[in-house]
Each structure stands twice: as structure tokens, then as C-alpha cells.
Protein backbone atom coordinates (compact mmCIF):
# COMPACT_ATOMS: atom_id res chain seq x y z
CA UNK A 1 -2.39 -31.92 81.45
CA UNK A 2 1.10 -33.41 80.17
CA UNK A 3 4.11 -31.21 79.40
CA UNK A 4 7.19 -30.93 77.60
CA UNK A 5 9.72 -30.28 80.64
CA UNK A 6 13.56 -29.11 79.70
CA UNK A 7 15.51 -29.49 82.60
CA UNK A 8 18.76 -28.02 81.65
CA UNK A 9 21.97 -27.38 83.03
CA UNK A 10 25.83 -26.96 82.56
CA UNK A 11 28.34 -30.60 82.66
CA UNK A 12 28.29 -32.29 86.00
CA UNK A 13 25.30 -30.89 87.34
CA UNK A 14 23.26 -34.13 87.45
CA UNK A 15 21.14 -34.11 84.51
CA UNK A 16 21.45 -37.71 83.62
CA UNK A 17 21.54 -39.37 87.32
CA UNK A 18 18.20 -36.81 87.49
CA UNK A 19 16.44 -38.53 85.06
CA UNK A 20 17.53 -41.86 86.35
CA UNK A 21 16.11 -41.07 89.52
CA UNK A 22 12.65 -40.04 87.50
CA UNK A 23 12.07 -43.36 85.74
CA UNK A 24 13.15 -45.03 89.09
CA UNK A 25 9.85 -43.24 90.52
CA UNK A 26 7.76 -43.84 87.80
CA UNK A 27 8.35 -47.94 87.94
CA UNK A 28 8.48 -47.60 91.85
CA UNK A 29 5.06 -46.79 91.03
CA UNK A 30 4.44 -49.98 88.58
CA UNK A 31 4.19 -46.95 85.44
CA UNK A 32 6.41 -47.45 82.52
CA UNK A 33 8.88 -45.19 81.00
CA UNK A 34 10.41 -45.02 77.62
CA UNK A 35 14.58 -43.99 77.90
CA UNK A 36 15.81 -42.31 74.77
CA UNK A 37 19.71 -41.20 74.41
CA UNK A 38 21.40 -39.51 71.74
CA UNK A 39 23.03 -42.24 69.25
CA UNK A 40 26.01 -39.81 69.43
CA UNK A 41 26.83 -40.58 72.88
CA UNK A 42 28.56 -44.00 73.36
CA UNK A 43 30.79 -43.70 76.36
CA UNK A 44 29.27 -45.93 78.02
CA UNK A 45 28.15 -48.45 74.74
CA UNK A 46 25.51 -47.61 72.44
CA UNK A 47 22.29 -47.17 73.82
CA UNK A 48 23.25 -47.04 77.61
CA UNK A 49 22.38 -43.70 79.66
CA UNK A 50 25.18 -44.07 82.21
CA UNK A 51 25.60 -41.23 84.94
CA UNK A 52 29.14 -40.07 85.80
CA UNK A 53 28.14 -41.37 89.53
CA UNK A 54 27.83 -45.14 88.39
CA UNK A 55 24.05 -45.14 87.85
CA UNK A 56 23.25 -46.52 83.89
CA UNK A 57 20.43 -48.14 82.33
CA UNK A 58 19.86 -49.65 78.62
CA UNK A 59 17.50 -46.86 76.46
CA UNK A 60 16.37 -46.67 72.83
CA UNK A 61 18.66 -44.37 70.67
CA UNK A 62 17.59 -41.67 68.23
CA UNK A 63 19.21 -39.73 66.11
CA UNK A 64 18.70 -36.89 63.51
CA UNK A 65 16.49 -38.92 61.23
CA UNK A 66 14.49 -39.80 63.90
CA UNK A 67 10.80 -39.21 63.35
CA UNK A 68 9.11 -39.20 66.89
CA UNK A 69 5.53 -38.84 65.93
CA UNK A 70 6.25 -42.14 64.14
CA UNK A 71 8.78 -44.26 67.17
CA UNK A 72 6.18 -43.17 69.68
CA UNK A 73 2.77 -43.44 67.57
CA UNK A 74 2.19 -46.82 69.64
CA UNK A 75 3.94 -46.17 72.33
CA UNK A 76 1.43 -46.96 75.94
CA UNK A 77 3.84 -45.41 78.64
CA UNK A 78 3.63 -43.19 81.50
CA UNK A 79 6.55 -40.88 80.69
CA UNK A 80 8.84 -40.43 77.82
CA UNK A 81 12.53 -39.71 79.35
CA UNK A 82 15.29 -38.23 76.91
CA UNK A 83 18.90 -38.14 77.65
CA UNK A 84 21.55 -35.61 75.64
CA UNK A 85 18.41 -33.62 74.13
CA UNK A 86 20.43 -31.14 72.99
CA UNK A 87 21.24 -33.52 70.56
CA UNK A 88 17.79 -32.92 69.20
CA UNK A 89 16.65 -31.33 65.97
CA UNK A 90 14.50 -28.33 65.87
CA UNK A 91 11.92 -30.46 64.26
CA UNK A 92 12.24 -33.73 66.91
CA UNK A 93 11.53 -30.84 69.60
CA UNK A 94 8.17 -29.73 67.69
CA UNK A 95 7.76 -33.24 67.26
CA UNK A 96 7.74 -34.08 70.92
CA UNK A 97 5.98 -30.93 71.77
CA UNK A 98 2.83 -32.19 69.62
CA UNK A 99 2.62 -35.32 70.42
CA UNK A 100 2.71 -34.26 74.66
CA UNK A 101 -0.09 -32.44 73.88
CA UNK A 102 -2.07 -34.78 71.41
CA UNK A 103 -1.11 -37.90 73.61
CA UNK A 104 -1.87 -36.30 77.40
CA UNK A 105 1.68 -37.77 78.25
CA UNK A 106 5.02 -36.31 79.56
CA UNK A 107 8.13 -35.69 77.90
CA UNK A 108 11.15 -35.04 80.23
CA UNK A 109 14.02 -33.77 78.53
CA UNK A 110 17.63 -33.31 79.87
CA UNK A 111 20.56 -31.48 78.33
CA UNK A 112 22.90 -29.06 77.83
CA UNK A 113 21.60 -25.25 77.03
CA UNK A 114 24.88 -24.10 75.23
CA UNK A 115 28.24 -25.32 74.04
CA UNK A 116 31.86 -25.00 75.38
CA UNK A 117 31.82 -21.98 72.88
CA UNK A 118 28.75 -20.19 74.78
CA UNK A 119 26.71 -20.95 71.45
CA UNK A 120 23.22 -22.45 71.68
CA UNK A 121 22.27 -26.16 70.61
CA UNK A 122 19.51 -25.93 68.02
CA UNK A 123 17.90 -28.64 70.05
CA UNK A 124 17.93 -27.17 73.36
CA UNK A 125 16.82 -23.73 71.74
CA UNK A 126 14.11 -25.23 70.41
CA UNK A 127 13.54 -26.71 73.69
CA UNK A 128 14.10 -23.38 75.41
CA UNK A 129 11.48 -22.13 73.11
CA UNK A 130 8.56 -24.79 73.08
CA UNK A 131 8.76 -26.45 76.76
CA UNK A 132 6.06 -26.35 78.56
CA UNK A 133 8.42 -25.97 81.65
CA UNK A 134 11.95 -25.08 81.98
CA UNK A 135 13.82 -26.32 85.18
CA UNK A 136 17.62 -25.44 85.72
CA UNK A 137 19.92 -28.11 87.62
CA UNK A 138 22.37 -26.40 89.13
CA UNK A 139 26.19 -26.87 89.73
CA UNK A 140 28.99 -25.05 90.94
CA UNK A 141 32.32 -23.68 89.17
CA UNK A 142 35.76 -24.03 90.84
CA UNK A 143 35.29 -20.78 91.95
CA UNK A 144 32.67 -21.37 93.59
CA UNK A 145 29.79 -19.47 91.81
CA UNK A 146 26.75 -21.17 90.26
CA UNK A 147 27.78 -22.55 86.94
CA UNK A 148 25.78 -21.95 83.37
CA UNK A 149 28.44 -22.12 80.92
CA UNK A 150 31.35 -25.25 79.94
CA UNK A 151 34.60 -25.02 78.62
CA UNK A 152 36.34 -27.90 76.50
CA UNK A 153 40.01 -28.39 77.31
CA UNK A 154 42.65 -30.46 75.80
CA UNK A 155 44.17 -33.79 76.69
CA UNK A 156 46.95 -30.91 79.07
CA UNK A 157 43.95 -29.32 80.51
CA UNK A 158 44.36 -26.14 78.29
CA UNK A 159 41.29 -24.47 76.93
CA UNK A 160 39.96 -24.82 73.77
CA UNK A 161 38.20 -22.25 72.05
CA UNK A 162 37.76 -23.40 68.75
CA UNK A 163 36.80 -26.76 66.59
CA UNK A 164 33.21 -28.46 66.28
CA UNK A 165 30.53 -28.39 68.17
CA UNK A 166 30.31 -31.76 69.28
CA UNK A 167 32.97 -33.83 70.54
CA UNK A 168 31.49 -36.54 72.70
CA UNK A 169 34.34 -36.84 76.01
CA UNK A 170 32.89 -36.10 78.96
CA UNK A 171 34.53 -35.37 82.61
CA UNK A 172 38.14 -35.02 80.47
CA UNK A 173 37.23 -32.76 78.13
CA UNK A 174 34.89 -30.51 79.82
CA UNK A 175 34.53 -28.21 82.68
CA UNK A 176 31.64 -26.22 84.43
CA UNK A 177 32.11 -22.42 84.52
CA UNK A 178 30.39 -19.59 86.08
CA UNK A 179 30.08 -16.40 83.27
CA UNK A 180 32.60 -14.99 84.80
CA UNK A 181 35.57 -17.67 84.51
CA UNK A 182 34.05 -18.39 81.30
CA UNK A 183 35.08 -15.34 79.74
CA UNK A 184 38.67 -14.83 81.68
């Protein structure tokens, strides 16, 4: 039986050299796999999933008018494989949830499960909510503890603790935190 999977995690954990190393398997295999990537996230061109470790591939790009009963309605593949879903809409995520389990086929998402402000993405709270399983990728603070939480700093390295909830930057502009240094 096919699942929706969330594998979630704070920045620099992995997520997106993970799911790299998933469609590698798959076509290792001689199955296909469909790549979807936020259309928000461009630092590395639009509709490239590039890990921070050098690792990229071209992928389809969706957005929040994205219907996915209709992009993957013909789709034949062996695993669906979505980068940034916290980027997702609360409807994409019941969209993707159905059509696992009317289709019999796999939907990996990867993501973030909160912002630099500790506040839920409605995406990966809908993901939190409706995935079949939930797998944490895990990554270490400065400090040494496990990390769950990110902090956005400025162009001096100073925290930020206010402004919107997405600002696409990456390794600059964001940090891992344990709870603990989150909230110091």
C-alpha cells in the first residue's frame, strides 16, 4: 500500500540531498520518479532542486495554484518526490494524500516543519496532519544538541525576529537551533 511520507526537519539537516539520494534508488532500479520543487525557490534557477552539498537535478515546479489531482492525473511513475513542501497549500497536501491512496503510488515529501519564528507552515501542518508516515532528519545546533527549530539572521549575522514568513536565502540567512538556543 502507497503512502504519503513527510520527512521533515530543521535547515541543513539533509532534506533535499535525502531525496536526491531516493530518486537515485528508484532509477538505479530502472523506476521513474517525478521531482517537484516549490516555484518560490530559485537559488539555484527555476526548477532545479540543488542540495547545499553540490548534488542538483532539473524538477517540475508548482506553486499555489497548482492542482495535483490534475498535473499528476496521467502521470505512470514509481514515486512522486517533492522538494520545499512546506511550500504547499493545505489543499495540495489533501490533494496528494488522495491521489496516494486512489493511485497505489508514493508521495515523498521533504520540508521544513516550522519557520524562523517557531510558527507552523500551513503546508507542513497539513502534512503533519495527513501523512501516512512522518520521518524526522536530524541535525545538530552549534551547541551541540539535536536541532528542531531555525533562526533567520541578517546580512551581520544578528537575529531576526520579525518580517514575513518566507524569504527564500538559504545557508546566509538561516541557522539550525536546538529549543533551547532558540528561545535565548
Amino acid at each position: 500500500m502507497a503512502r504519503l511520507w513527510f520527512r521533515f526537519a530543521a535547515m541543513n539537516a539533509g532534506k533535499t540531498s535525502s531525496l536526491l539520494q531516493v530518486a537515485h534508488n528508484y532509477e538505479e532500479n530502472g523506476e521513474q520518479v517525478l521531482l517537484l520543487t516549490s516555484a518560490l525557490d530559485d537559488r539555484a534557477g527555476h526548477g532545479v532542486i540543488a542540495s547545499r552539498i553540490g548534488l542538483q537535478r532539473e524538477a517540475m515546479t508548482y506553486d499555489t495554484r497548482t492542482d495535483f489531482l490534475a498535473l499528476l492525473q496521467d502521470v505512470t511513475v514509481a514515486c512522486v518526490l517533492i522538494d520545499e513542501a512546506q511550500f504547499l497549500t493545505v489543499e495540495q497536501v489533501t490533494q496528494l494524500h488522495r491521489w496516494v491512496h486512489i493511485r497505489n503510488v508514493p508521495v515523498m515529501c521533504f520540508g521544513l516543519r516550522s519557520d524562523f519564528q517557531g510558527r507552523a507552515f500551513p503546508g507542513a501542518a497539513a502534512l503533519l496532519t495527513l501523512a501516512d508516515n512522518l520521518e524526522e532528519i536530524r541535525t545538530a545546533c552549534r551547541c551541540g544538541k539535536k536541532a528542531t527549530m531555525n533562526i533567520r539572521v541578517d546580512e551581520s549575522g544578528n537575529r531576526m525576529r520579525e518580517g514575513d514568513q518566507v524569504l527564500i536565502g538559504g545557508n546566509g540567512r538561516y541557522r539550525q537551533v536546538c529549543s533551547r538556543c532558540f528561545y535565548s
